[in-house]
C-alpha atoms as a PDB file:
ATOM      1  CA  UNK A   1      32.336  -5.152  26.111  1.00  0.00           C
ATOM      2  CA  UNK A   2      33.116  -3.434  22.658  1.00  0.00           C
ATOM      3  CA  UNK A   3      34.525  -0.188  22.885  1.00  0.00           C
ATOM      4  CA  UNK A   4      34.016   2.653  20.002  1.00  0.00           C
ATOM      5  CA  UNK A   5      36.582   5.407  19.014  1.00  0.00           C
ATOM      6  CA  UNK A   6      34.387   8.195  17.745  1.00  0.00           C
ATOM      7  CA  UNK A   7      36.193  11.832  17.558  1.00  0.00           C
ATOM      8  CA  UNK A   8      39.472  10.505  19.949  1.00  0.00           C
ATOM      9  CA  UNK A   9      36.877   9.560  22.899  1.00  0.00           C
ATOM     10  CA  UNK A  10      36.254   5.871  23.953  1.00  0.00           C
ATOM     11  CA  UNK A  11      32.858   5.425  23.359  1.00  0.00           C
ATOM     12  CA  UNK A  12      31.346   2.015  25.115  1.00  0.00           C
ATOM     13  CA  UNK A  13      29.167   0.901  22.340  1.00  0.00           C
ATOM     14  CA  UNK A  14      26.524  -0.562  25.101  1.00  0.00           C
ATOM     15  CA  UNK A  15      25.681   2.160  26.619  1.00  0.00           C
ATOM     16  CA  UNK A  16      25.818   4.310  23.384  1.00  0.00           C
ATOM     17  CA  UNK A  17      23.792   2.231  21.436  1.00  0.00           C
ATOM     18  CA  UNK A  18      21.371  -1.170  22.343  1.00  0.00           C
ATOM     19  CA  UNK A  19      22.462  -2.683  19.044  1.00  0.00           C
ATOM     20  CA  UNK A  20      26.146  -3.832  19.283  1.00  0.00           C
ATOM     21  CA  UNK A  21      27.908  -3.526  15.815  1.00  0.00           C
ATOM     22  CA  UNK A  22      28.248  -7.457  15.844  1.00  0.00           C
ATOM     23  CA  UNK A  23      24.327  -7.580  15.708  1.00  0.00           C
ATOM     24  CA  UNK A  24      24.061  -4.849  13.415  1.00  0.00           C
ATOM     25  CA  UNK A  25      26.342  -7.047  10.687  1.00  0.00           C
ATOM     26  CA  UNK A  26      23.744  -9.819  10.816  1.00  0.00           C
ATOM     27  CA  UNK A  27      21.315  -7.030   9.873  1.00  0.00           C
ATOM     28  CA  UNK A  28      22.276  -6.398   6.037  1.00  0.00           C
ATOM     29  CA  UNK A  29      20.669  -6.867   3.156  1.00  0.00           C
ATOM     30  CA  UNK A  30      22.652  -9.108   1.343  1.00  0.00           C
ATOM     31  CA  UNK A  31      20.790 -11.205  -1.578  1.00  0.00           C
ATOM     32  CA  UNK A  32      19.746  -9.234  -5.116  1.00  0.00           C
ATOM     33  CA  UNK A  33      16.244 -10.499  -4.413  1.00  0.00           C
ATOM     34  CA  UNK A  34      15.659  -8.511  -1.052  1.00  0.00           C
ATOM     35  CA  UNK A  35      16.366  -5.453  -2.595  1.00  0.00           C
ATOM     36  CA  UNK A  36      14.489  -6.105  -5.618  1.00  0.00           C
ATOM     37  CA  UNK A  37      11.550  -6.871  -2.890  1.00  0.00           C
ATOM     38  CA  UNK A  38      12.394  -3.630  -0.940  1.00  0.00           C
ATOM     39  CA  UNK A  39      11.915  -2.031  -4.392  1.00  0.00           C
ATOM     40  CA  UNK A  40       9.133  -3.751  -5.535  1.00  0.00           C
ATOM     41  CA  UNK A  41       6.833  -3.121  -2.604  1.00  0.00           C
ATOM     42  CA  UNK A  42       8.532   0.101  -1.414  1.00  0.00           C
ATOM     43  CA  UNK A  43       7.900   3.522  -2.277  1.00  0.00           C
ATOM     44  CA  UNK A  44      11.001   5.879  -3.215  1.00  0.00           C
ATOM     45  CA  UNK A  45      11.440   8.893  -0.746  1.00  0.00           C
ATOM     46  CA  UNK A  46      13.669  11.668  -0.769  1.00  0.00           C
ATOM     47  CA  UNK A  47      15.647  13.648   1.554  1.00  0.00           C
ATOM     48  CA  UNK A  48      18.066  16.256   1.472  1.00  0.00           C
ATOM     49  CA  UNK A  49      21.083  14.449  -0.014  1.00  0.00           C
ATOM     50  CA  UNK A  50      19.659  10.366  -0.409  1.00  0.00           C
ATOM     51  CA  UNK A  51      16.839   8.495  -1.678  1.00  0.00           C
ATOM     52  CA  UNK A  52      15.310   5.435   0.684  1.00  0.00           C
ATOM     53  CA  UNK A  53      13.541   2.849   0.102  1.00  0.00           C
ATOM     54  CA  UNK A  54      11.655   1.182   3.175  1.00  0.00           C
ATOM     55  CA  UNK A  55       9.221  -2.323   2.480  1.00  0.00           C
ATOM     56  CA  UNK A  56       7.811  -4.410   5.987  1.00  0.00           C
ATOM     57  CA  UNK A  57       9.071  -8.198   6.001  1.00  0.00           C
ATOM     58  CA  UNK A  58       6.319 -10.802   6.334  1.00  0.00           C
ATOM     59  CA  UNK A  59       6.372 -13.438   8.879  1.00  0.00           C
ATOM     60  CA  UNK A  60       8.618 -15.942   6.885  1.00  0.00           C
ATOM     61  CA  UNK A  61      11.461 -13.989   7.218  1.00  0.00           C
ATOM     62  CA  UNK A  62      13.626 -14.975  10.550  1.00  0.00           C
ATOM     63  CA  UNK A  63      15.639 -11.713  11.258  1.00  0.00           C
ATOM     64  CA  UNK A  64      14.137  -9.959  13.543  1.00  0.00           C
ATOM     65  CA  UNK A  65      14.361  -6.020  13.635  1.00  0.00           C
ATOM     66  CA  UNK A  66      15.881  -3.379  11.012  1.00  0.00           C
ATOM     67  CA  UNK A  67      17.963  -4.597   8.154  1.00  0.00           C
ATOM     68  CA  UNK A  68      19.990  -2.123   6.144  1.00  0.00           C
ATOM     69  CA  UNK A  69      20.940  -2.042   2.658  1.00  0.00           C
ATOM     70  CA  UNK A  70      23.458   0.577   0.860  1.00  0.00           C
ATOM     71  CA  UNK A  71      23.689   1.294  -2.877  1.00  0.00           C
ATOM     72  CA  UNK A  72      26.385   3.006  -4.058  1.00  0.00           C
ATOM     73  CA  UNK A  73      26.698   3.181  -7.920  1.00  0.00           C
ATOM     74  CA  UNK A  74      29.588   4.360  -9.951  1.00  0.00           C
ATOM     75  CA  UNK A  75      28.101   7.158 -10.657  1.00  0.00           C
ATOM     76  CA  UNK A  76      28.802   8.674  -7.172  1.00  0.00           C
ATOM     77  CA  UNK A  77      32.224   8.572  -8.242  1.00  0.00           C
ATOM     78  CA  UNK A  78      35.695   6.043  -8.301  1.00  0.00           C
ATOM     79  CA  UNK A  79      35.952   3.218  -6.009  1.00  0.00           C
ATOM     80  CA  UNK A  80      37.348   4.937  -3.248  1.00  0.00           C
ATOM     81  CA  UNK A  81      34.803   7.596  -3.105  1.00  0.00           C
ATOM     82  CA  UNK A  82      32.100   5.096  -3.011  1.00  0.00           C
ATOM     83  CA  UNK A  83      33.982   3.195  -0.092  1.00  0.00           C
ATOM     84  CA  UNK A  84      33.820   6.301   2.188  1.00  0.00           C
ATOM     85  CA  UNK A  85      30.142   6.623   1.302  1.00  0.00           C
ATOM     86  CA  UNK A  86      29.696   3.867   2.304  1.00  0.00           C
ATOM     87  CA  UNK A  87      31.573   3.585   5.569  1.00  0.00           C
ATOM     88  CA  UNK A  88      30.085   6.897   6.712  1.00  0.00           C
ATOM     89  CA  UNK A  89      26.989   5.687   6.286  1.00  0.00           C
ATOM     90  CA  UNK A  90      27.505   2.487   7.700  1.00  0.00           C
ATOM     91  CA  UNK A  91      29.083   3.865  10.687  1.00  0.00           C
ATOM     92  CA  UNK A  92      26.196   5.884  11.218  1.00  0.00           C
ATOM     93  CA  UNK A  93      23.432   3.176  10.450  1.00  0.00           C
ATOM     94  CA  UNK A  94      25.137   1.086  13.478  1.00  0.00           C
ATOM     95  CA  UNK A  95      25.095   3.770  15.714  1.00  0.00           C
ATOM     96  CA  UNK A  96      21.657   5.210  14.974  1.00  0.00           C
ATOM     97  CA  UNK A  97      19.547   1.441  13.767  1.00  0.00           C
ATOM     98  CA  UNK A  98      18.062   1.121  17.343  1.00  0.00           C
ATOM     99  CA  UNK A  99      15.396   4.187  16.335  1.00  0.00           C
ATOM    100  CA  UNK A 100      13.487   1.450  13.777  1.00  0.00           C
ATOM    101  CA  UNK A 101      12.265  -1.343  16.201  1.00  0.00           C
ATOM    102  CA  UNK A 102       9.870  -2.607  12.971  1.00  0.00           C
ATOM    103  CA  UNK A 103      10.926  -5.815  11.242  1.00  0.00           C
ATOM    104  CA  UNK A 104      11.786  -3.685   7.689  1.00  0.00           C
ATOM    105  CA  UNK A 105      14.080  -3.605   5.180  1.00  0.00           C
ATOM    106  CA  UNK A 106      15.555   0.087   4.490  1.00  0.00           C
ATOM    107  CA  UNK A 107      17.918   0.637   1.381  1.00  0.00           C
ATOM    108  CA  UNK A 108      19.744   3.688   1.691  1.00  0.00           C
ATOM    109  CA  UNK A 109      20.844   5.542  -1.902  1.00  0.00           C
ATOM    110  CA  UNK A 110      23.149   8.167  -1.232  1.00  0.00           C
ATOM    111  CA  UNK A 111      23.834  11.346  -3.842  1.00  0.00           C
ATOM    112  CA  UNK A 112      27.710  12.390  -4.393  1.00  0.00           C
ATOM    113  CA  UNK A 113      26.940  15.251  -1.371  1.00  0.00           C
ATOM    114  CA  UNK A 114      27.504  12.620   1.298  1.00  0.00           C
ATOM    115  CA  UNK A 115      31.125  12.713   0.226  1.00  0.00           C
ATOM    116  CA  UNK A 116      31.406  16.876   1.391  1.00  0.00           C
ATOM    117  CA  UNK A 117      28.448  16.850   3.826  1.00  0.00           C
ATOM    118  CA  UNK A 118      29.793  17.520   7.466  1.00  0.00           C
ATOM    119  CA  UNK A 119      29.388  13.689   9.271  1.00  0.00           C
ATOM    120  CA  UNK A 120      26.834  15.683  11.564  1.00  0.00           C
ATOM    121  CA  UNK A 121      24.800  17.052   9.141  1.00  0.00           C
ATOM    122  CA  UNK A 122      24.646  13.535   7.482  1.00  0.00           C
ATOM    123  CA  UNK A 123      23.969  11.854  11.151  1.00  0.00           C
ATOM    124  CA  UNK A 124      20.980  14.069  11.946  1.00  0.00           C
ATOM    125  CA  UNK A 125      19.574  13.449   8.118  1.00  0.00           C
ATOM    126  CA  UNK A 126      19.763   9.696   8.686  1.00  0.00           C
ATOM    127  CA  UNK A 127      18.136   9.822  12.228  1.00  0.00           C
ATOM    128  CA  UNK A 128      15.675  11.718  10.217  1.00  0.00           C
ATOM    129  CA  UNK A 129      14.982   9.238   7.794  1.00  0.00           C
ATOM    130  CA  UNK A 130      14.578   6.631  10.195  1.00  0.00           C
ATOM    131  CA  UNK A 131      12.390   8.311  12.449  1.00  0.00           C
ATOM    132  CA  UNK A 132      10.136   8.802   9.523  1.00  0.00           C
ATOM    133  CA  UNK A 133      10.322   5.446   8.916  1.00  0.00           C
ATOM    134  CA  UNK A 134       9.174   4.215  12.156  1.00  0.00           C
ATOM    135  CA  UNK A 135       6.543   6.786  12.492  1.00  0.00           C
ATOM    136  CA  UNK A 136       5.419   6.068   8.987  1.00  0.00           C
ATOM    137  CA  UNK A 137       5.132   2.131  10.243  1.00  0.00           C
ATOM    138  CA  UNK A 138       3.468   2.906  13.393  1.00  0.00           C
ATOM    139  CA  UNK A 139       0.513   4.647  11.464  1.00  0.00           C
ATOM    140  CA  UNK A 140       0.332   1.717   9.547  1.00  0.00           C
ATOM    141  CA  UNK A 141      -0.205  -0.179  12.116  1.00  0.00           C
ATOM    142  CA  UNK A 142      -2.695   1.613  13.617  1.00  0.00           C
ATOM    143  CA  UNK A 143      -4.813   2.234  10.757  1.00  0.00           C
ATOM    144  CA  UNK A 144      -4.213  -1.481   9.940  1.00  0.00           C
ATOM    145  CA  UNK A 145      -5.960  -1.984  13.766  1.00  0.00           C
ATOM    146  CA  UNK A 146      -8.696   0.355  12.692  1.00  0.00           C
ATOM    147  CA  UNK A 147      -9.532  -1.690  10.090  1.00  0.00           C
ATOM    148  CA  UNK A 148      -9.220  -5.196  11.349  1.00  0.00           C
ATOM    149  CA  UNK A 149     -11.252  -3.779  14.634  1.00  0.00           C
ATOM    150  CA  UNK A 150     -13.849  -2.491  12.440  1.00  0.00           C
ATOM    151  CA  UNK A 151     -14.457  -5.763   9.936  1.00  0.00           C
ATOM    152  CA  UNK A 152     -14.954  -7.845  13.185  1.00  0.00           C
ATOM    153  CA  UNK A 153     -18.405  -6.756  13.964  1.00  0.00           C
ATOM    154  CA  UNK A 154     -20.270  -7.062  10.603  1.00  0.00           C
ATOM    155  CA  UNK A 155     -22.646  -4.460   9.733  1.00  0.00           C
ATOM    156  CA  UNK A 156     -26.070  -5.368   9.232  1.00  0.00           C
ATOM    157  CA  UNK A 157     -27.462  -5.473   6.031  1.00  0.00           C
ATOM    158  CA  UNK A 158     -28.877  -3.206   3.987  1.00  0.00           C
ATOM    159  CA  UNK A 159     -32.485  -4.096   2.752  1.00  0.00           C
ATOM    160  CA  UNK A 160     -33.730  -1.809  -0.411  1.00  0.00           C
ATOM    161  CA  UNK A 161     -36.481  -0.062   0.426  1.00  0.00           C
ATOM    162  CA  UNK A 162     -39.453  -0.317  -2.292  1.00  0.00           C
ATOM    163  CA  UNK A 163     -42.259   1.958  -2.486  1.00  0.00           C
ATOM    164  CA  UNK A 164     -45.306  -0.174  -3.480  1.00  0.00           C
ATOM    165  CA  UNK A 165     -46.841   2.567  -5.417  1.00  0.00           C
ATOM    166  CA  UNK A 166     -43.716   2.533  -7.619  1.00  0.00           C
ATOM    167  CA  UNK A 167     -43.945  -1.715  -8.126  1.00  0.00           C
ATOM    168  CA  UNK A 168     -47.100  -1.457 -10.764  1.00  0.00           C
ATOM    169  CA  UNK A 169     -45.297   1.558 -13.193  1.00  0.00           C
ATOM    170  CA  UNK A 170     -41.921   0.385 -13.488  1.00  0.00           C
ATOM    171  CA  UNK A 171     -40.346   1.968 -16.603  1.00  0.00           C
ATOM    172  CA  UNK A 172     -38.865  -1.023 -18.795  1.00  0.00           C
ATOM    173  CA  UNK A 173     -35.093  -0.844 -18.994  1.00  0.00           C
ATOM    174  CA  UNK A 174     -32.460  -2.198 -21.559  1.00  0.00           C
ATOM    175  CA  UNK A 175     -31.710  -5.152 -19.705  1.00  0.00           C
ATOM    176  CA  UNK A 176     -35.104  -5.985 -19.610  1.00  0.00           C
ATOM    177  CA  UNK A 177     -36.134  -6.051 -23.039  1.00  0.00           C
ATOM    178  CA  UNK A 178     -32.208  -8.174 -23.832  1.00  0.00           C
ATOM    179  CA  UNK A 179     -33.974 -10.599 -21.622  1.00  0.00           C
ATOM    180  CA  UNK A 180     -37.267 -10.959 -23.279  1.00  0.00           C
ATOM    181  CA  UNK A 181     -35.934 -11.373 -26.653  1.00  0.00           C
ATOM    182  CA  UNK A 182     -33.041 -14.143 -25.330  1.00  0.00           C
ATOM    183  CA  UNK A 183     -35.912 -16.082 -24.114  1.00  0.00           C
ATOM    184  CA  UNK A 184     -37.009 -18.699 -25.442  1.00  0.00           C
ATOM    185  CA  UNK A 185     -33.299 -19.121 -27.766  1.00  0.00           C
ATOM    186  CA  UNK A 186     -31.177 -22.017 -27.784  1.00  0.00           C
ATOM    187  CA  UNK A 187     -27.639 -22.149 -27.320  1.00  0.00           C
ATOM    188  CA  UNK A 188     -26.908 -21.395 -30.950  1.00  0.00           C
ATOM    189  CA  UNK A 189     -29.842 -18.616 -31.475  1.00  0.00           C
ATOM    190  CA  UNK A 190     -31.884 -20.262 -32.581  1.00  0.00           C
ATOM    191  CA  UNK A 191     -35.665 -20.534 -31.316  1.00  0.00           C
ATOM    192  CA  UNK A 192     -36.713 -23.921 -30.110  1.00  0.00           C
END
């Protein structure tokens, strides 16, 4: 059993949260070329104080579930500022991952406000984020369903209807006259 210190309570981490903080390390983005996927395929949204990135895995992949990625650039400040970034956030990730149940890759980019925002504040933003995620995947889904339901029966097809009065007085169109004067050419032109 893993046991959690969060604000001077023990906090048993199983019955807080499904995902164990062991199973949540396995669940990190950790090669250049994920993220470059997540931001390849993703679409950047915004939120009150970070920018996310969300892109669905394919079947290839074998981690199952959420995995998390944090950026942290030195523009958020010194290396110590970026290290509590990142720990809040990480902290709050583990706690909070069991809301996305998709198999996706989420990359979390934090602005220099995470540093001051109260850890509340940034927990309830996060939970946010993810539960926008996950409804955001679950409409995919569905429409996804819609579609696959709906190109199972095939539609019958559609016959042109011709008026036979109109057959007799048809008006002679570009292509039409291009096709008299190819006839009758060769491949280089010229008339054979």
């Amino acid at each position: 059993m893993l046991l959690l210190r969060h604000n001077n309570e023990d906090v048993n981490a199983t019955t807080h949260n499904p995902v164990l903080a062991t199973e949540v390390a396995d669940h990190r983005l950790r090669k250049h070329a994920d993220y470059q996927r997540v931001y390849r395929e993703g679409r950047k949204n915004f939120s009150a104080s970070m920018s996310y990135f969300f892109a669905l895995r394919g079947v290839e992949s074998s981690a199952r579930g959420p995995r998390f990625g944090l950026t942290a650039g030195k523009v958020l400040g010194k290396a110590v500022e970026r290290n509590r970034i990142k720990r809040r956030l990480r902290d709050i990730v583990r706690r909070n991952a069991a809301i996305v149940r998709a198999d996706v890759d989420i990359v979390l980019h934090p602005r220099r406000t995470v540093l001051t925002i109260e850890f509340a504040r940034l927990e309830s933003e996060v939970v946010r984020i993810l539960t926008t995620i996950q409804s955001a995947i679950e409409k995919k889904a569905v429409r996804k369903q819609v579609t696959d339901s709906s190109n199972t029966v095939p539609e019958p097809p559609r016959v042109p209807q011709v008026r036979e009065a109109n057959l007799g007085s048809r008006r002679r169109t570009n292509q039409d006259t291009h096709k008299q004067a190819s006839k009758g050419t060769g491949r280089d032109g010229v008339r054979s």
